[in-house]
Protein backbone atom coordinates (compact mmCIF):
# COMPACT_ATOMS: atom_id res chain seq x y z
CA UNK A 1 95.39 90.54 103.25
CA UNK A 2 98.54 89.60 100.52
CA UNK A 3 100.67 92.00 102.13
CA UNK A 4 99.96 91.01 105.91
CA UNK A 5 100.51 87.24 104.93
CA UNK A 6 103.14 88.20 102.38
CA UNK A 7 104.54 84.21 103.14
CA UNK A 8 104.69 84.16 106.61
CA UNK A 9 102.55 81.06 108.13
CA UNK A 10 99.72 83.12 110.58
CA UNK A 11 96.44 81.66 111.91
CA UNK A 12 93.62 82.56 110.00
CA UNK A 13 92.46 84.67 113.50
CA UNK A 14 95.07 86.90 113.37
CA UNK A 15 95.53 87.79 109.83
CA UNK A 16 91.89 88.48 110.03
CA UNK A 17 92.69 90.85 113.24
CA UNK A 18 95.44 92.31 110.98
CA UNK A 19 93.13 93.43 107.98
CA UNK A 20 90.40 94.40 109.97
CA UNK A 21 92.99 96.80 111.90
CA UNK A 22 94.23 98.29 108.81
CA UNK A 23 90.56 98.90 107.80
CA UNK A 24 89.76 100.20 111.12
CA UNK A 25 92.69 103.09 110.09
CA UNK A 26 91.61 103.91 106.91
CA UNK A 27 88.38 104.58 108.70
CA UNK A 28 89.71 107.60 110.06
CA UNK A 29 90.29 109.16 106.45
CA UNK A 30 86.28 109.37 105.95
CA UNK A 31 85.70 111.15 109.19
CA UNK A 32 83.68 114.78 109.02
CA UNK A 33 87.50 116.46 109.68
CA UNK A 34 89.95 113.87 108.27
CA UNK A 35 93.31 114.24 109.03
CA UNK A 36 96.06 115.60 106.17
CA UNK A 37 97.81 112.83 105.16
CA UNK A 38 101.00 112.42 102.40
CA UNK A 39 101.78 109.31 101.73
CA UNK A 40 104.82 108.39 99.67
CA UNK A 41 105.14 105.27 97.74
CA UNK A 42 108.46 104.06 95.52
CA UNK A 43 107.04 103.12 92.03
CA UNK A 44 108.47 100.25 92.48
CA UNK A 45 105.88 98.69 95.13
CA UNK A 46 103.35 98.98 91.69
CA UNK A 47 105.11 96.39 90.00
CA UNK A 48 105.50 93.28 92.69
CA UNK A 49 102.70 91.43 92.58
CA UNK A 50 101.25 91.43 95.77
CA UNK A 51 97.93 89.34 95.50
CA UNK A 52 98.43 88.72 91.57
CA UNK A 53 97.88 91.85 88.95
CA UNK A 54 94.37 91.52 89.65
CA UNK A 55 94.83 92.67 93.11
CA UNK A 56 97.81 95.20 92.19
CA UNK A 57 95.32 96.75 89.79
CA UNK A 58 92.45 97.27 92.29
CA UNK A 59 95.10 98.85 95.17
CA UNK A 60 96.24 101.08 92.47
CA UNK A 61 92.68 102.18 91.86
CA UNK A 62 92.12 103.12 95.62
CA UNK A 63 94.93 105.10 95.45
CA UNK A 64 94.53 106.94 92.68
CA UNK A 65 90.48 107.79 93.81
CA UNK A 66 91.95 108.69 97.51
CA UNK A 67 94.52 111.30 95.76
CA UNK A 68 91.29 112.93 94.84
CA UNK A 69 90.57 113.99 98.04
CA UNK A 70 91.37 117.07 99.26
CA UNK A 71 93.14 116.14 102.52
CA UNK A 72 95.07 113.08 101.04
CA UNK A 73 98.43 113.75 98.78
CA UNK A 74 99.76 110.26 97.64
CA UNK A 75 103.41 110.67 95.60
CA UNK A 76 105.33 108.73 93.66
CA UNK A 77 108.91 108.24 93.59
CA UNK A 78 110.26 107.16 90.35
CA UNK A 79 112.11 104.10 89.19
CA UNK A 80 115.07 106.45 87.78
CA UNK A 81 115.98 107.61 90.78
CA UNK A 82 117.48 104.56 91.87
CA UNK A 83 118.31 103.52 95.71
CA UNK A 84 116.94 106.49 98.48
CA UNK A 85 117.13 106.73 102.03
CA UNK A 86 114.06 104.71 102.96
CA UNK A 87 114.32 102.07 100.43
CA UNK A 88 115.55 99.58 103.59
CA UNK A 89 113.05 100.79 106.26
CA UNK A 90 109.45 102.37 105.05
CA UNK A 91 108.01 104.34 108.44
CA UNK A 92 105.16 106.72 109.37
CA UNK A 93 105.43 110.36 110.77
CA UNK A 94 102.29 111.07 112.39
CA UNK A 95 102.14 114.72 113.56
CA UNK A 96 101.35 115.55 117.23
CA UNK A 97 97.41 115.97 118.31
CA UNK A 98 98.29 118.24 121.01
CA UNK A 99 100.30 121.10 121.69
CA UNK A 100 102.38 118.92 124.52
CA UNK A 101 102.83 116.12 121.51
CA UNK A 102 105.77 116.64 119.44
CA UNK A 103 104.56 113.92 117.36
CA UNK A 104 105.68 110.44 116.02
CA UNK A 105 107.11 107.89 114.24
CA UNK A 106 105.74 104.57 113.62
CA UNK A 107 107.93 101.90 111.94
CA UNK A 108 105.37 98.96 111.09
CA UNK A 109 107.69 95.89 112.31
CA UNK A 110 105.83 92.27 112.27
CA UNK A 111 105.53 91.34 116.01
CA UNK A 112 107.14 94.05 117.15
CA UNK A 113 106.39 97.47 115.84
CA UNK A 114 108.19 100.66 117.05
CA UNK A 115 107.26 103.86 117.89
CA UNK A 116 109.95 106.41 117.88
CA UNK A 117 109.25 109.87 120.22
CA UNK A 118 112.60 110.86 120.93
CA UNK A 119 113.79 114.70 119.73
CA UNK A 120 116.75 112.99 117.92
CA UNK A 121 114.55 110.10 115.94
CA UNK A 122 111.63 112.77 114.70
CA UNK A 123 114.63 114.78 113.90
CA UNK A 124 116.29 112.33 111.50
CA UNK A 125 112.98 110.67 110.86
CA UNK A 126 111.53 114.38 109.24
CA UNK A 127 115.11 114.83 107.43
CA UNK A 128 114.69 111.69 105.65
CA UNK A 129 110.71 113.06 105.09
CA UNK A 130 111.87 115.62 103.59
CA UNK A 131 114.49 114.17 100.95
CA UNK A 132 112.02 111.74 100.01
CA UNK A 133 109.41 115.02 99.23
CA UNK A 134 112.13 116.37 97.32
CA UNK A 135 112.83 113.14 95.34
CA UNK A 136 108.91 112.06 94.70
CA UNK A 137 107.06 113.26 91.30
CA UNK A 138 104.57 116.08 92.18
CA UNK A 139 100.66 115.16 93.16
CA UNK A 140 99.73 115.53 89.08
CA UNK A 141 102.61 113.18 87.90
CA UNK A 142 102.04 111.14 91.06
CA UNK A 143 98.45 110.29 89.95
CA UNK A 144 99.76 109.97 85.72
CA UNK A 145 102.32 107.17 87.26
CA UNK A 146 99.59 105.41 88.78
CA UNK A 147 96.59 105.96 85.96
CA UNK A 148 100.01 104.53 83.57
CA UNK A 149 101.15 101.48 85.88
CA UNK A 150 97.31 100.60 86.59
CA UNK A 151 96.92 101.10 82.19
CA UNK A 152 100.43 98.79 81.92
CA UNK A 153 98.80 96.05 84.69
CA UNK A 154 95.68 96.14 83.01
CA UNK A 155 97.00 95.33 79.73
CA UNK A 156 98.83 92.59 80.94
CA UNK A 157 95.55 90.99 82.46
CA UNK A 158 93.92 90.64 79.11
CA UNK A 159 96.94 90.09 77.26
């Protein structure tokens, strides 16, 4: 709900149509075959507070229990790496769900969201994929960033 408002003036009616899309997605990651999913998050989207720490603290949590599952990878990229590719525009790949579907991607644009299908955007969409694998901590140090942000947060809280 923080992020979708994140300051922009919306009737209550479709922020609520909003969160309970976003919901409806994360739906999908419970399913009896759940789709593999890596999702890759800059460290420093841990330390705006979205919602107050309270709220930061909480998403954290999520993440860190859904990185226990088997099907979901969730990495970190590090503050000292500085500026990357995708600091300016974060995007989805989703992979195809038939053989005729090349796949995907989805660029999550208020109003007016795109999705990209063209040879030449997957192309440069998976290049920038896979500098930002290269860049990001592995799973293990992924979930000790978050246990230590969530640890810093929490401190702060009853500080």
């Amino acid at each position: 709900r923080a992020v979708i408002c994140g300051g922009e003036v919306m009737e209550d009616a479709e922020v609520a149509r909003r969160v309970a899309a976003r919901m409806a997605r994360q739906e999908v990651l419970q399913r009896e075959h759940p789709p593999e999913v890596c999702a890759i998050i800059d460290e420093i989207a841990f330390h705006k507070p979205i919602g107050g720490l309270e709220v930061m603290v909480e998403q954290i949590r999520q993440l860190i229990e859904m990185a226990e599952q088997p099907n979901i990878h969730i990495l970190v990229i590090p503050n000292d790496l500085g500026a990357h590719i995708s600091l300016s525009i974060p995007f989805q790949m989703m992979g195809g769900y038939a053989e005729s579907q090349k796949g995907a991607v989805y660029i999550d644009i208020p109003k007016t969201p795109l999705v990209l299908e063209k040879d030449e955007d997957l192309d440069h969409y998976g290049s920038v994929y896979r500098r930002l694998l290269a860049a990001a901590l592995c799973p293990a140090e992924s979930l000790d960033k978050m246990h230590q942000v969530a640890t810093q947060l929490t401190r702060q809280i009853e500080g």
